[in-house]
Every structure is written in structure tokens, then in C-alpha cells.
N, C-alpha and C. Protein backbone atom coordinates (compact mmCIF):
# COMPACT_ATOMS: atom_id res chain seq x y z
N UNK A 1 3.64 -5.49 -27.92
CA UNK A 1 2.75 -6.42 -27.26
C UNK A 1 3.41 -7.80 -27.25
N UNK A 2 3.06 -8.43 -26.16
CA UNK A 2 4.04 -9.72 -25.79
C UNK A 2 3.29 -10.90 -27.00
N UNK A 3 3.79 -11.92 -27.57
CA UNK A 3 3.31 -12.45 -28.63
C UNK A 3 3.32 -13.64 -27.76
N UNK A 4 3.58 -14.61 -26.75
CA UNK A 4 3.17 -16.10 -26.34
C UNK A 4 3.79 -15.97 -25.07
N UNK A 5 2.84 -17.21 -24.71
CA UNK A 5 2.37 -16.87 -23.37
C UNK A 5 3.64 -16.79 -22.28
N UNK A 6 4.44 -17.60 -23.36
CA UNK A 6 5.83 -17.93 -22.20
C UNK A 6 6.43 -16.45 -22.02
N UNK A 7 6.45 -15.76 -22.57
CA UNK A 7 7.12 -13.86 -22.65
C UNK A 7 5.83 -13.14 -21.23
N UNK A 8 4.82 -13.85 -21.43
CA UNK A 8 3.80 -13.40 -20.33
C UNK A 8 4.26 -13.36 -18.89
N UNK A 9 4.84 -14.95 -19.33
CA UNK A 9 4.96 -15.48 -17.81
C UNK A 9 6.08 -14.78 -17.46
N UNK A 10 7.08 -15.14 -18.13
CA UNK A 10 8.47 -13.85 -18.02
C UNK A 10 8.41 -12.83 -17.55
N UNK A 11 6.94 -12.05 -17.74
CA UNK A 11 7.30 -11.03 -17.62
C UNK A 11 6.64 -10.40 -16.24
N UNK A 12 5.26 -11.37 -15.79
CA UNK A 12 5.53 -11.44 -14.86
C UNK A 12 6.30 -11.78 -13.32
N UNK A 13 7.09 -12.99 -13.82
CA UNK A 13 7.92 -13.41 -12.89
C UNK A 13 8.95 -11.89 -12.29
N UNK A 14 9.19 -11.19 -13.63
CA UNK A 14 10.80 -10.42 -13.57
C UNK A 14 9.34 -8.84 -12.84
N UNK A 15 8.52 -8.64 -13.12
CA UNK A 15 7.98 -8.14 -12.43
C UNK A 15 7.72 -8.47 -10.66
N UNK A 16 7.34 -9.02 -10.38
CA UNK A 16 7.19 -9.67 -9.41
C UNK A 16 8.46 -9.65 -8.39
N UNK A 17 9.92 -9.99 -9.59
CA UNK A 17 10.91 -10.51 -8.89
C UNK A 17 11.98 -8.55 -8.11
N UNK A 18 11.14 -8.01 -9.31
CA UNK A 18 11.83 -6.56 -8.79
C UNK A 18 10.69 -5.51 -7.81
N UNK A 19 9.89 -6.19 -7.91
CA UNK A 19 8.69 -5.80 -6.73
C UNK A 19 9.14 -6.73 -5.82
N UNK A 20 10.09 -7.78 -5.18
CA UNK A 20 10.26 -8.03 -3.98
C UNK A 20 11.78 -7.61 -3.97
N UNK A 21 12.48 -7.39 -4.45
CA UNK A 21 13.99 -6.46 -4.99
C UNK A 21 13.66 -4.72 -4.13
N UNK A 22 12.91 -4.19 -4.81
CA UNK A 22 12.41 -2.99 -4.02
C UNK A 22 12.09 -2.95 -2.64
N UNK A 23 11.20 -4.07 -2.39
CA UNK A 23 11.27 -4.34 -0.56
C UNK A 23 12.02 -4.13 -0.03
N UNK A 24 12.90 -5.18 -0.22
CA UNK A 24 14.60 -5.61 0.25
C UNK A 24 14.87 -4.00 0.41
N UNK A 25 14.84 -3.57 -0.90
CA UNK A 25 16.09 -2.33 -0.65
C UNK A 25 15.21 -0.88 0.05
N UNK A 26 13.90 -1.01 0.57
CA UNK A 26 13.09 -0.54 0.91
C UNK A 26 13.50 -0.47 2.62
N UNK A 27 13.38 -1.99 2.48
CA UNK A 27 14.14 -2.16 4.09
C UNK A 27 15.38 -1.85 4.55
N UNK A 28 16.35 -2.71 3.59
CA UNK A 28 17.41 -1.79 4.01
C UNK A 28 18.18 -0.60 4.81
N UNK A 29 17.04 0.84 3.54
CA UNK A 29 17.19 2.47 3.62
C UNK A 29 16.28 2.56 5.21
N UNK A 30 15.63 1.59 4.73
CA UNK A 30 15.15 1.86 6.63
C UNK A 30 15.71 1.87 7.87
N UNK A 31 16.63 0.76 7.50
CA UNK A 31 17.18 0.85 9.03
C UNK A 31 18.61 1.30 9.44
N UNK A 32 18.48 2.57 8.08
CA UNK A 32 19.73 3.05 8.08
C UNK A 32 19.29 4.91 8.64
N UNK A 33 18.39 4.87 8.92
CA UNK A 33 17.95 5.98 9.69
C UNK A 33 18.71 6.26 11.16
N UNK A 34 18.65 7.64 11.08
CA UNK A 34 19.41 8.29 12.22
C UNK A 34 18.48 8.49 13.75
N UNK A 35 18.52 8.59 14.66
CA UNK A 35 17.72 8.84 15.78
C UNK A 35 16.90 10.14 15.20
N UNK A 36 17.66 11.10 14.71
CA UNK A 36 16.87 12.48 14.44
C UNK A 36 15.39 12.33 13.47
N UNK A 37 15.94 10.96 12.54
CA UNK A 37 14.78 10.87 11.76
C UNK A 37 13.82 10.30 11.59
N UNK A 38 13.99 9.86 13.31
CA UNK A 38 12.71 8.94 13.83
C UNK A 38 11.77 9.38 14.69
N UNK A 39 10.91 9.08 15.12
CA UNK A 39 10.10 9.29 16.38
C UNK A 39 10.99 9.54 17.21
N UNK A 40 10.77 10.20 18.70
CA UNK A 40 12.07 10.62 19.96
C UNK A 40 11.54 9.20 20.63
N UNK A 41 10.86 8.38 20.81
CA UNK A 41 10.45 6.94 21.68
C UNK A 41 11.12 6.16 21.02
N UNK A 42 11.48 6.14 19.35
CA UNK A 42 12.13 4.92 18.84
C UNK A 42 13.51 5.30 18.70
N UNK A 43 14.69 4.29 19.16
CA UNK A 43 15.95 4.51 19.08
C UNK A 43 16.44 3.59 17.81
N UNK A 44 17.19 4.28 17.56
CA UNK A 44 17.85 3.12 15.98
C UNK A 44 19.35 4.14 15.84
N UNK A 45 19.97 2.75 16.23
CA UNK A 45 21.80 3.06 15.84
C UNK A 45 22.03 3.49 14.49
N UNK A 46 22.34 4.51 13.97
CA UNK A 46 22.55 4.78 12.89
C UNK A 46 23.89 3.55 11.97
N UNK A 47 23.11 3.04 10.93
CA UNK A 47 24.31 2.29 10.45
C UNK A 47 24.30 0.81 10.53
N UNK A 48 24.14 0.04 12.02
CA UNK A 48 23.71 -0.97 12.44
C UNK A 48 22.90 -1.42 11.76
N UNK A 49 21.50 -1.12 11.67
CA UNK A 49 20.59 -2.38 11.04
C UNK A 49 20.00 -2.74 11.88
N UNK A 50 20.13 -2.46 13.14
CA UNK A 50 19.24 -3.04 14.40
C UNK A 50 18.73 -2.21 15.07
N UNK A 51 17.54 -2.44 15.12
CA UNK A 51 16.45 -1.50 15.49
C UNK A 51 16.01 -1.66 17.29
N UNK A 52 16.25 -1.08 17.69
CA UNK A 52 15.99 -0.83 19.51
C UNK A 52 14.70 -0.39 19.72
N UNK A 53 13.85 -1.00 18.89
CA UNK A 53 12.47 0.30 19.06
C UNK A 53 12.02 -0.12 20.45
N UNK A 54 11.58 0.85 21.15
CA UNK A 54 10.66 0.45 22.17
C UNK A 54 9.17 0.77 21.92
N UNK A 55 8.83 0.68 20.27
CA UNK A 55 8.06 1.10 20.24
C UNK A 55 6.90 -0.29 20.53
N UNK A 56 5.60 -0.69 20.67
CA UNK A 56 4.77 -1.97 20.28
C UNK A 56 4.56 -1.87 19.30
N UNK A 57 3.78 -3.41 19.37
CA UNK A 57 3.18 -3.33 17.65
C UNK A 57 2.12 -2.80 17.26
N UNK A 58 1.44 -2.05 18.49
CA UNK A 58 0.30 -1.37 18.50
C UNK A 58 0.50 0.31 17.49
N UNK A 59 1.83 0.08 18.21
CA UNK A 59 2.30 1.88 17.90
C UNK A 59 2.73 2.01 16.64
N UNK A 60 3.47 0.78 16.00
CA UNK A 60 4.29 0.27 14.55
C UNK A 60 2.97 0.58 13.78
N UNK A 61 1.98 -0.42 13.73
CA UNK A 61 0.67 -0.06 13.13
C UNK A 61 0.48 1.13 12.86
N UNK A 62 0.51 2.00 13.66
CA UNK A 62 -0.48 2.93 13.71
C UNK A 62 0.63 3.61 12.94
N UNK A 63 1.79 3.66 12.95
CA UNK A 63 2.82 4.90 12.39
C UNK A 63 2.52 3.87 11.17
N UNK A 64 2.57 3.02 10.82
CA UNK A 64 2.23 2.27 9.43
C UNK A 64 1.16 3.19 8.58
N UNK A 65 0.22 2.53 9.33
CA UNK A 65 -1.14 3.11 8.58
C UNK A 65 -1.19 4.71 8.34
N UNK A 66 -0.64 5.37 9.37
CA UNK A 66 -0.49 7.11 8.90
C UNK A 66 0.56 7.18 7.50
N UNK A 67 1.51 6.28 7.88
CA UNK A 67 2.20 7.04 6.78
C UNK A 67 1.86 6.38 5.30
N UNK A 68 0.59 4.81 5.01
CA UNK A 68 0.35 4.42 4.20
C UNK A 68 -1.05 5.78 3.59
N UNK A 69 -1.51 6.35 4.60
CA UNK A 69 -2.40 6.92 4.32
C UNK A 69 -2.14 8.64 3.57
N UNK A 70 -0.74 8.95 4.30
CA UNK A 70 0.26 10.13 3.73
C UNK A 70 0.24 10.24 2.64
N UNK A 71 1.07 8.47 2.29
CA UNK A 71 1.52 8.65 0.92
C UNK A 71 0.39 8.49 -0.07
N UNK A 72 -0.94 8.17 -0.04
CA UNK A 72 -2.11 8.07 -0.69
C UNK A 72 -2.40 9.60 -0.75
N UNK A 73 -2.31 10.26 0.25
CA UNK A 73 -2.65 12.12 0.03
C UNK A 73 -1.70 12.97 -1.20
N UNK A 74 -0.13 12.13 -0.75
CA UNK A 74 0.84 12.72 -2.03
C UNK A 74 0.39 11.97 -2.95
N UNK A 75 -0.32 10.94 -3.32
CA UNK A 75 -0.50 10.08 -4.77
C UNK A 75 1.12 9.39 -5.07
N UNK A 76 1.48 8.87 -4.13
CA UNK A 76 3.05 8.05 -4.42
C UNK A 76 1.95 7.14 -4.89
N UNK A 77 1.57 6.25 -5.32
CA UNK A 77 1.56 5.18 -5.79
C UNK A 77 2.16 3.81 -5.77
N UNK A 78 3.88 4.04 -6.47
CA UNK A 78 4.88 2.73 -6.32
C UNK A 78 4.65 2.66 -4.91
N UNK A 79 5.23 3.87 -3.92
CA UNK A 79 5.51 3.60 -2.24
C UNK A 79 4.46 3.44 -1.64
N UNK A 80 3.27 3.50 -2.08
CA UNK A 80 1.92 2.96 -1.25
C UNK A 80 1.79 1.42 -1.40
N UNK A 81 2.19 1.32 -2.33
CA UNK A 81 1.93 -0.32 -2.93
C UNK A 81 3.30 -1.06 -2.48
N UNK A 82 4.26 -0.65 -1.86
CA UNK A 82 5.50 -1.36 -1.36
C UNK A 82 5.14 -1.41 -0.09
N UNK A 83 4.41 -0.91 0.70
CA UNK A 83 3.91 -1.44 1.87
C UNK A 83 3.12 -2.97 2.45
N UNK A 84 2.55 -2.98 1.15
CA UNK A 84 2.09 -4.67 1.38
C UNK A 84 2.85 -5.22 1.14
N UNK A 85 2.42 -6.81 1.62
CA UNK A 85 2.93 -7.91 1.43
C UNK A 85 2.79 -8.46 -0.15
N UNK A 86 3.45 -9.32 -0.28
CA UNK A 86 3.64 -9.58 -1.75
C UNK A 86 2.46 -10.20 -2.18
N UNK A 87 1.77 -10.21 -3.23
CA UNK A 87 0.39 -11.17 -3.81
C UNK A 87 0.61 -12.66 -4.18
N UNK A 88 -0.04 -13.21 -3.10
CA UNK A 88 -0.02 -14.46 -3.08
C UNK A 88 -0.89 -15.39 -4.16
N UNK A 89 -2.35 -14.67 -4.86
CA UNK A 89 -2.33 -15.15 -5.69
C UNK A 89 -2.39 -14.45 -7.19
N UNK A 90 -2.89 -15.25 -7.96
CA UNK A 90 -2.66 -14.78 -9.95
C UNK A 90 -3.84 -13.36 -9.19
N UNK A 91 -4.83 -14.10 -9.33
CA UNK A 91 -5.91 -12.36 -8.74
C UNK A 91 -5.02 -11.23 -8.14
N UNK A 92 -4.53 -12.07 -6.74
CA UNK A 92 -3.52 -10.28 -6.35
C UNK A 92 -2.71 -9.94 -7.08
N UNK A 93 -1.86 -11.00 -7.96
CA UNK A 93 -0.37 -10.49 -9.14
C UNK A 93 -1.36 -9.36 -9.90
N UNK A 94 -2.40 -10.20 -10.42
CA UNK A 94 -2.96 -8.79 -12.03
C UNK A 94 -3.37 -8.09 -11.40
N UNK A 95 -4.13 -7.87 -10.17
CA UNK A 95 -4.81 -6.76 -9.75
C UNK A 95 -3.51 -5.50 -9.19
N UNK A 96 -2.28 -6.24 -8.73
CA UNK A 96 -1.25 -5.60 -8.44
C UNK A 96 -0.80 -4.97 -10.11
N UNK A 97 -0.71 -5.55 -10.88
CA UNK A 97 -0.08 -5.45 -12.88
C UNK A 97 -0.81 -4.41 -12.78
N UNK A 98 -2.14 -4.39 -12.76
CA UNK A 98 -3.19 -3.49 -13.15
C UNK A 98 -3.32 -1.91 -12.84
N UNK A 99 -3.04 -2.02 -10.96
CA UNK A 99 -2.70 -0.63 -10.40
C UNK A 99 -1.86 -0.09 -11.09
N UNK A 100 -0.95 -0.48 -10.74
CA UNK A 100 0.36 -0.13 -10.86
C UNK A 100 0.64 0.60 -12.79
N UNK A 101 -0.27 -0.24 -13.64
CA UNK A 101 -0.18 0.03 -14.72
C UNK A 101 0.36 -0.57 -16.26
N UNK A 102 0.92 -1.76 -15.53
CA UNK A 102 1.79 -2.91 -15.92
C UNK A 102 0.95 -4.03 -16.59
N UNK A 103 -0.11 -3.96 -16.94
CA UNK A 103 -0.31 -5.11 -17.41
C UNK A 103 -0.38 -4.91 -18.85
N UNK A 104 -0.54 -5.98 -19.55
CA UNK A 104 -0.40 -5.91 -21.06
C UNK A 104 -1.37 -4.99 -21.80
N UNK A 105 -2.18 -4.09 -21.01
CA UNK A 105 -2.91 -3.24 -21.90
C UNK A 105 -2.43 -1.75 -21.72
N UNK A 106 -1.81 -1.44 -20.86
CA UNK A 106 -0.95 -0.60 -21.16
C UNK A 106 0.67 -0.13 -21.44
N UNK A 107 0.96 -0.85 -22.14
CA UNK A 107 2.33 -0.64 -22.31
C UNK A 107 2.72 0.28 -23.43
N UNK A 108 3.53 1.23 -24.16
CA UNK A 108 4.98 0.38 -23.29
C UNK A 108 5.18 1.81 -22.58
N UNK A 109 4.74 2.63 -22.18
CA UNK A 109 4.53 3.45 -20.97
C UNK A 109 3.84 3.07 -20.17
N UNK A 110 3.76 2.57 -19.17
CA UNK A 110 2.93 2.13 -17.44
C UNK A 110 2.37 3.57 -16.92
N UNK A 111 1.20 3.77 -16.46
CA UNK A 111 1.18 4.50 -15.75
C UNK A 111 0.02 4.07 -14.37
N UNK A 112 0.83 4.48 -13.32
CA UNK A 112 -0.33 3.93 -12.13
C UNK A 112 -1.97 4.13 -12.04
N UNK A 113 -2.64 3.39 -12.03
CA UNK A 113 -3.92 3.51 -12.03
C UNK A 113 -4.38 3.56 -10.34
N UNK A 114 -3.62 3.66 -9.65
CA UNK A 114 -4.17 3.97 -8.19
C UNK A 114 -5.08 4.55 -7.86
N UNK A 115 -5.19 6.02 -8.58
CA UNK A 115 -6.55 6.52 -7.97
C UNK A 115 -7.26 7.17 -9.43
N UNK A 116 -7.37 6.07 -10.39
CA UNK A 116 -8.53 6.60 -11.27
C UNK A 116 -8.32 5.30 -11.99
N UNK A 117 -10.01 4.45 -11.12
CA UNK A 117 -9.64 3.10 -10.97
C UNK A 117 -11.73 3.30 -11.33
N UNK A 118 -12.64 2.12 -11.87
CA UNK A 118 -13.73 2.38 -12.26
C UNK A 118 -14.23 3.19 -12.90
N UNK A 119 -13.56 4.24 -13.66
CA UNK A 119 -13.71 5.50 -14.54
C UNK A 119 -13.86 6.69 -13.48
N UNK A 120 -13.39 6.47 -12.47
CA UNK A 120 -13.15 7.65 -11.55
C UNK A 120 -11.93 8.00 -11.38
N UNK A 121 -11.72 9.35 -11.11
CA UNK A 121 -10.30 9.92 -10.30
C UNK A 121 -10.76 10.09 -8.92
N UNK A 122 -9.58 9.46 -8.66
CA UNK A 122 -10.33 10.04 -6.47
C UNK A 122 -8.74 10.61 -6.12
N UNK A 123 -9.15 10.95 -5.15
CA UNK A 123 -7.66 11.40 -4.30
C UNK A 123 -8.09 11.13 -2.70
N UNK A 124 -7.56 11.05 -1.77
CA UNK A 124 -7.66 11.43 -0.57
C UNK A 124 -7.33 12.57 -0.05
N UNK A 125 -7.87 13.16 0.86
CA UNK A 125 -8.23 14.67 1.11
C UNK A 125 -7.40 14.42 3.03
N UNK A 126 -8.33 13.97 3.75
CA UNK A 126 -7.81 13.57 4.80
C UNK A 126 -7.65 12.47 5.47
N UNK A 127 -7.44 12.39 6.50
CA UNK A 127 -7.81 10.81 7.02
C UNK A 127 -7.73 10.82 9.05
N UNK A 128 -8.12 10.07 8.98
CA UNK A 128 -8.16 10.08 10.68
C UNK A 128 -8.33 8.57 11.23
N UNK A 129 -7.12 7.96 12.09
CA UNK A 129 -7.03 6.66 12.62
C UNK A 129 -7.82 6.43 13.67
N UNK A 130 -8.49 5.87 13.64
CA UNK A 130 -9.94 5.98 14.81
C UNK A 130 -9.73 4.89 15.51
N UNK A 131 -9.11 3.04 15.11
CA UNK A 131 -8.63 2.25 16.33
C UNK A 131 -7.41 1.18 15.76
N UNK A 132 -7.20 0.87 16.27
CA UNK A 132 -6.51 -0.49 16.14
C UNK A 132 -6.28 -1.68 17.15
N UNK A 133 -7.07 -2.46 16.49
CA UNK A 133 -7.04 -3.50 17.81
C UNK A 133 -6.43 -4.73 16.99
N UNK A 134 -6.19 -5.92 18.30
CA UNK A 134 -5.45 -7.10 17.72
C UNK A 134 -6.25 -8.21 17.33
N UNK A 135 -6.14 -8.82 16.19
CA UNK A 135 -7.20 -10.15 15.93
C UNK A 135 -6.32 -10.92 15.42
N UNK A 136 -5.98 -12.36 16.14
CA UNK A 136 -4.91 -13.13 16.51
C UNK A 136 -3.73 -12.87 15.77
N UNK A 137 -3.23 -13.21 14.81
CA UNK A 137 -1.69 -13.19 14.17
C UNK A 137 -1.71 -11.39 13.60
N UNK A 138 -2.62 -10.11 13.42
CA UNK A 138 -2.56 -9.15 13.26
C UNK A 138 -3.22 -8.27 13.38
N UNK A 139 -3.08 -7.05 13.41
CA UNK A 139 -3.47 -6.08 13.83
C UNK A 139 -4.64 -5.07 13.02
N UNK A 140 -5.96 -4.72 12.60
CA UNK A 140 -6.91 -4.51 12.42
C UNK A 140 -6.49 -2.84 12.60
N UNK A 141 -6.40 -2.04 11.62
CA UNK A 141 -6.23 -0.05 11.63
C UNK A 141 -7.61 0.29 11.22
N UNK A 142 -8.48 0.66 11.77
CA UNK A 142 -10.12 1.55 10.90
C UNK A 142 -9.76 3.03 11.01
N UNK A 143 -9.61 3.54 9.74
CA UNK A 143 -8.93 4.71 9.50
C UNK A 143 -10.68 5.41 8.74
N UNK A 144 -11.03 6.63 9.17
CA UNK A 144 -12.16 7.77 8.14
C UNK A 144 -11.27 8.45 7.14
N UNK A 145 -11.54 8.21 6.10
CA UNK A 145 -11.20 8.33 4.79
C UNK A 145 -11.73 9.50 3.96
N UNK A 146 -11.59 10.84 4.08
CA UNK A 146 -12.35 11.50 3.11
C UNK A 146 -11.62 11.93 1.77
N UNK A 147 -12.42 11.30 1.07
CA UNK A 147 -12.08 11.71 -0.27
C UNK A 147 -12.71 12.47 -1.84
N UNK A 148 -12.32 12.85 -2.13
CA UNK A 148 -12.49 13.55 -3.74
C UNK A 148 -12.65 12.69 -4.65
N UNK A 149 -14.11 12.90 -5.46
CA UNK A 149 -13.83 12.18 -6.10
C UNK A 149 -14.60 12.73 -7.35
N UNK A 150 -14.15 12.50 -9.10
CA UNK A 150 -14.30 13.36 -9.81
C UNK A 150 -15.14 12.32 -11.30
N UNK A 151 -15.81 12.35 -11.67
CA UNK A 151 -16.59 11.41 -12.73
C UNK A 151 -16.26 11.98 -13.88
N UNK A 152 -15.29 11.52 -15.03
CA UNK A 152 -14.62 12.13 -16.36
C UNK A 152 -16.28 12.31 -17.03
N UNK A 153 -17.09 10.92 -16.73
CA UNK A 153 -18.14 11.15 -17.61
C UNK A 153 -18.91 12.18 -17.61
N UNK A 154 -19.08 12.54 -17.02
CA UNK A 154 -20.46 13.77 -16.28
C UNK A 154 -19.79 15.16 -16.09
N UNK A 155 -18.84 15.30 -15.68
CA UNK A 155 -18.02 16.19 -15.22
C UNK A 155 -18.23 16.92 -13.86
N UNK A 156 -19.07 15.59 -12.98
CA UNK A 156 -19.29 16.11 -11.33
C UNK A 156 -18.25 15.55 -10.74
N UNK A 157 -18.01 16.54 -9.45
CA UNK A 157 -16.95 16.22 -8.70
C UNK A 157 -17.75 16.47 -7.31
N UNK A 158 -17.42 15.57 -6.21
CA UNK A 158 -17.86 15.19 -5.03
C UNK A 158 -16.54 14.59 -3.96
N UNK A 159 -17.11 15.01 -2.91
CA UNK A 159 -16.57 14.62 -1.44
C UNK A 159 -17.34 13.34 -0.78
N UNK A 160 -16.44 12.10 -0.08
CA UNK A 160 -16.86 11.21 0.09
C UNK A 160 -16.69 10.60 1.60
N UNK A 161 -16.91 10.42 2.47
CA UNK A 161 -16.30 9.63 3.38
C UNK A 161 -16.39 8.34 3.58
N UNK A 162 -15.20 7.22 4.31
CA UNK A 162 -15.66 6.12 3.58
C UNK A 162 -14.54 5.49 5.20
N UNK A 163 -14.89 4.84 5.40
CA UNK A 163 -14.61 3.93 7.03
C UNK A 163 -13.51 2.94 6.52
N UNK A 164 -12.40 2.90 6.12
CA UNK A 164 -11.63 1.56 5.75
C UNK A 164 -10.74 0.81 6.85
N UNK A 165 -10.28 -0.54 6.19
CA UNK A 165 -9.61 -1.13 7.19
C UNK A 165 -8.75 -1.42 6.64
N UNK A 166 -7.34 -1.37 7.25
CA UNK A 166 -5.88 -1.63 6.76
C UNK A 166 -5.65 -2.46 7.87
N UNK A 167 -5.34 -3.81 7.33
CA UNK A 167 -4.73 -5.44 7.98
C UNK A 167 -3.61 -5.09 8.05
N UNK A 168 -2.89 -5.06 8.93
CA UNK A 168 -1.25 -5.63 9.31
C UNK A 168 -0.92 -6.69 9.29
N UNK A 169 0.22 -6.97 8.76
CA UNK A 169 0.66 -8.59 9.19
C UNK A 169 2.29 -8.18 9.80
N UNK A 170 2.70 -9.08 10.62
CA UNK A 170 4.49 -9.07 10.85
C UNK A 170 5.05 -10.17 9.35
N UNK A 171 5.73 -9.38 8.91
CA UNK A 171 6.69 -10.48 8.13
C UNK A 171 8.01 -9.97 8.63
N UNK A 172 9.03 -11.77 9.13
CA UNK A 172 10.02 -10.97 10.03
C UNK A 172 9.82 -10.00 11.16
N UNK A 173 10.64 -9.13 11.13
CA UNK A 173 10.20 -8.24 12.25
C UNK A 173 9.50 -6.91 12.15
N UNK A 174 9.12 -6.86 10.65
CA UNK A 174 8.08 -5.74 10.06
C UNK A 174 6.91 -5.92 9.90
N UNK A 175 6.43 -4.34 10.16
CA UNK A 175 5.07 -4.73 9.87
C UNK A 175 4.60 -4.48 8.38
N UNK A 176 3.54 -4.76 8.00
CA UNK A 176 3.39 -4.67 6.50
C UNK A 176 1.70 -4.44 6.13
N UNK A 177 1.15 -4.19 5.51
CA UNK A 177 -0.34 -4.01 4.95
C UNK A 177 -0.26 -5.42 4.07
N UNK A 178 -1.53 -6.10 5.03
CA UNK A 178 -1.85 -7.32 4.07
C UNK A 178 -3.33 -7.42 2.95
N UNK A 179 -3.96 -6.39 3.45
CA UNK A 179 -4.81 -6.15 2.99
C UNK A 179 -6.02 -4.39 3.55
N UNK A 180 -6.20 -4.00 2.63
CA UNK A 180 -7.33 -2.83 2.61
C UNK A 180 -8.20 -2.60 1.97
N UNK A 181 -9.35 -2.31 2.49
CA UNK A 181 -10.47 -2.26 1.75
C UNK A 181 -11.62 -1.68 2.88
N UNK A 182 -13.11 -1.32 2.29
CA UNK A 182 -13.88 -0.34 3.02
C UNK A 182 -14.98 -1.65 3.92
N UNK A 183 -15.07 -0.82 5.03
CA UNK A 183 -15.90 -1.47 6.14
C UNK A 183 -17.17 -2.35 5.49
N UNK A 184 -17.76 -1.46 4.33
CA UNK A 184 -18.81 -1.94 3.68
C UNK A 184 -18.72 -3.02 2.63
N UNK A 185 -17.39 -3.13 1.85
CA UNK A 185 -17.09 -3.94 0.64
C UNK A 185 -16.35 -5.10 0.73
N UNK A 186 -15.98 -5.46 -0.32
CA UNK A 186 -15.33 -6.72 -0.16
C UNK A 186 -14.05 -7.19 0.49
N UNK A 187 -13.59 -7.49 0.69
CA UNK A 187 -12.14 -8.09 1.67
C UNK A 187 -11.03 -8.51 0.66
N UNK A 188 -11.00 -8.22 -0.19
CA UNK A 188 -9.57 -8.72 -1.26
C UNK A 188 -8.57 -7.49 -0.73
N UNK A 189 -7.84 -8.20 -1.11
CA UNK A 189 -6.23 -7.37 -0.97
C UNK A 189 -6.12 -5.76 -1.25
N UNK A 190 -6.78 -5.47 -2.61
CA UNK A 190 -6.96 -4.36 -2.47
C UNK A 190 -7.91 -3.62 -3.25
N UNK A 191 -8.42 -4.03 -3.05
CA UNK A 191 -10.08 -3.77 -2.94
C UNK A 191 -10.75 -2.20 -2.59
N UNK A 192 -9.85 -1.46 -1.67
CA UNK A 192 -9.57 0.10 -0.87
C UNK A 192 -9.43 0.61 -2.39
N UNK A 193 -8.77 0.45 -3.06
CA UNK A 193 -8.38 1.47 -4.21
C UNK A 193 -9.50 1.29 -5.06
N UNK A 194 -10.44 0.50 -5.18
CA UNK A 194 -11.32 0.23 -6.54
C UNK A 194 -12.99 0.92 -5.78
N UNK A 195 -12.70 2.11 -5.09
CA UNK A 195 -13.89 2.63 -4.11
C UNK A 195 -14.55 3.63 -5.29
């Protein structure tokens, strides 16, 4: 356990600093993709780094949000959470510490709290992208959400459906999840996982 506060701050900074380290090299592996391992509409020179998409940003979104919603079905965790944008404030840093597993109450093994978050386990089961429209600087995904979800206390398990919205933002020339959370609840960053 970290003993003063300055080892705190440390340790979030070097957290933080390899959660935008992973981006980088996130992006990178991206645009080192072959034509074969893309969509047949998006072209990308293998090797280059420069991306020819003809795809919009309508279409970017939407292949966004499917594949943020994929990797929530496999339970990736780290790669669901490398899709957003970085947490701009102390609230998004701990609530990011927290998922993820990193904060000072669980150490010194981390383990992701993504989807057994309020004394629940959930998973996602399916999902279905129903629109995406533009609201000025980004793009708005309302994805149907059905999910599993299992109460340690009680030992009931239930099916849920639940209407969410995944924010896009462009940073650079990517798109990114700036925020998710359910049609009905609150609007924080990520807020979607604490359902």
C-alpha cells in the first residue's frame, strides 16, 4: 500500500502516462493494416500510415461503436477502455483506476472491474446500432443493449435491455468514445458500465 500522497500522485501520473503510451501504440498497429484486413470500401497502403479511407465519419462511428460493443461481448476490458479519450478530470482518472482495477484498494494484483461493477456481474449478450446522427463537433451512436445480469447476493440471474449512447469525438483524424452511458441515466464518461 502506497504510504504518502506524493507515491499516489506518482502513481497516477505513470498510470495515466502508459494509458496514453498504449493509444499511441494502439494507433500505430492500426494503420499498419493490410487492405485484406479491412472493410473492401476502406483502402489503407499497407505500411504507410496513411489511411485513404473513403469511408465518412458517419460510417467510422458506426464501425467504432460495433467493434466497442464486440469487445464488451468478449469482456476485453483494457481494449474497451482504449477506445476513449483520455479522462480529463480526477472523477474520470479514479473512475478510469477503479474499472480497470488499479486503484489503491486493489492491489497488488489489478483486476478489471468492467462488468461486475455495483455488486453485479453483467455481460453483454447482444447489441444492435439503431442510429447515429451528428450533434455539432460529434457524432451521437444509440446502440439496444441486451444484457445478463447476475446478483452474487441472491443468486438471481436476469436478462436486461437497456438503450445506450456512445459519444464520438475526432481527436486528430480518429475517432474515439468520449463518453457512454444509458438513455435513462446520467451523462458521465462512463457511467454505461455502472448499469
Amino acid at each position: 500500500m502506497l504510504k504518502n500522497r506524493q507515491q499516489q500522485i506518482l502513481l497516477v501520473v505513470v498510470i495515466l502516462l502508459s494509458f496514453f503510451l498504449g493509444r499511441v501504440s494502439m494507433y500505430q498497429s492500426t494503420n499498419k493494416k493490410s487492405v485484406s484486413e479491412t472493410k473492401p470500401n476502406a483502402q489503407t497502403i499497407k505500411g504507410s500510415g496513411e489511411n485513404l479511407s473513403a469511408l465518412s465519419e458517419e460510417d467510422e462511428t458506426r464501425q467504432l461503436a460495433e467493434r466497442f460493443e464486440q469487445l464488451q461481448i468478449d469482456k476485453k476490458a483494457t481494449d474497451v477502455l482504449l477506445l476513449f479519450t483520455p479522462p480529463q478530470t480526477k472523477k474520470e482518472a479514479d473512475d478510469y483506476l477503479f474499472i480497470l482495477g488499479m486503484d489503491l484498494f486493489n492491489e497488488p494484483s489489478p483486476n478489471p472491474r468492467l462488468y461486475l461493477t455495483n455488486g453485479l456481474q453483467s455481460c453483454i449478450k447482444s447489441y444492435s446500432i439503431k442510429s447515429i446522427i451528428k450533434s455539432e463537433n460529434k457524432y451521437i451512436a444509440t446502440a439496444d443493449e441486451s444484457r445478463c445480469v447476475y446478483d452474487n447476493s441472491t443468486g438471481k440471474q436476469w436478462e436486461e435491455k437497456q438503450t445506450m449512447i456512445i459519444e464520438v469525438v475526432r481527436v486528430g483524424a480518429r475517432p474515439m468514445i468520449d463518453r457512454y452511458y444509458s438513455d435513462e441515466g446520467e451523462l458521465t464518461k462512463y457511467a454505461g458500465f455502472y448499469l
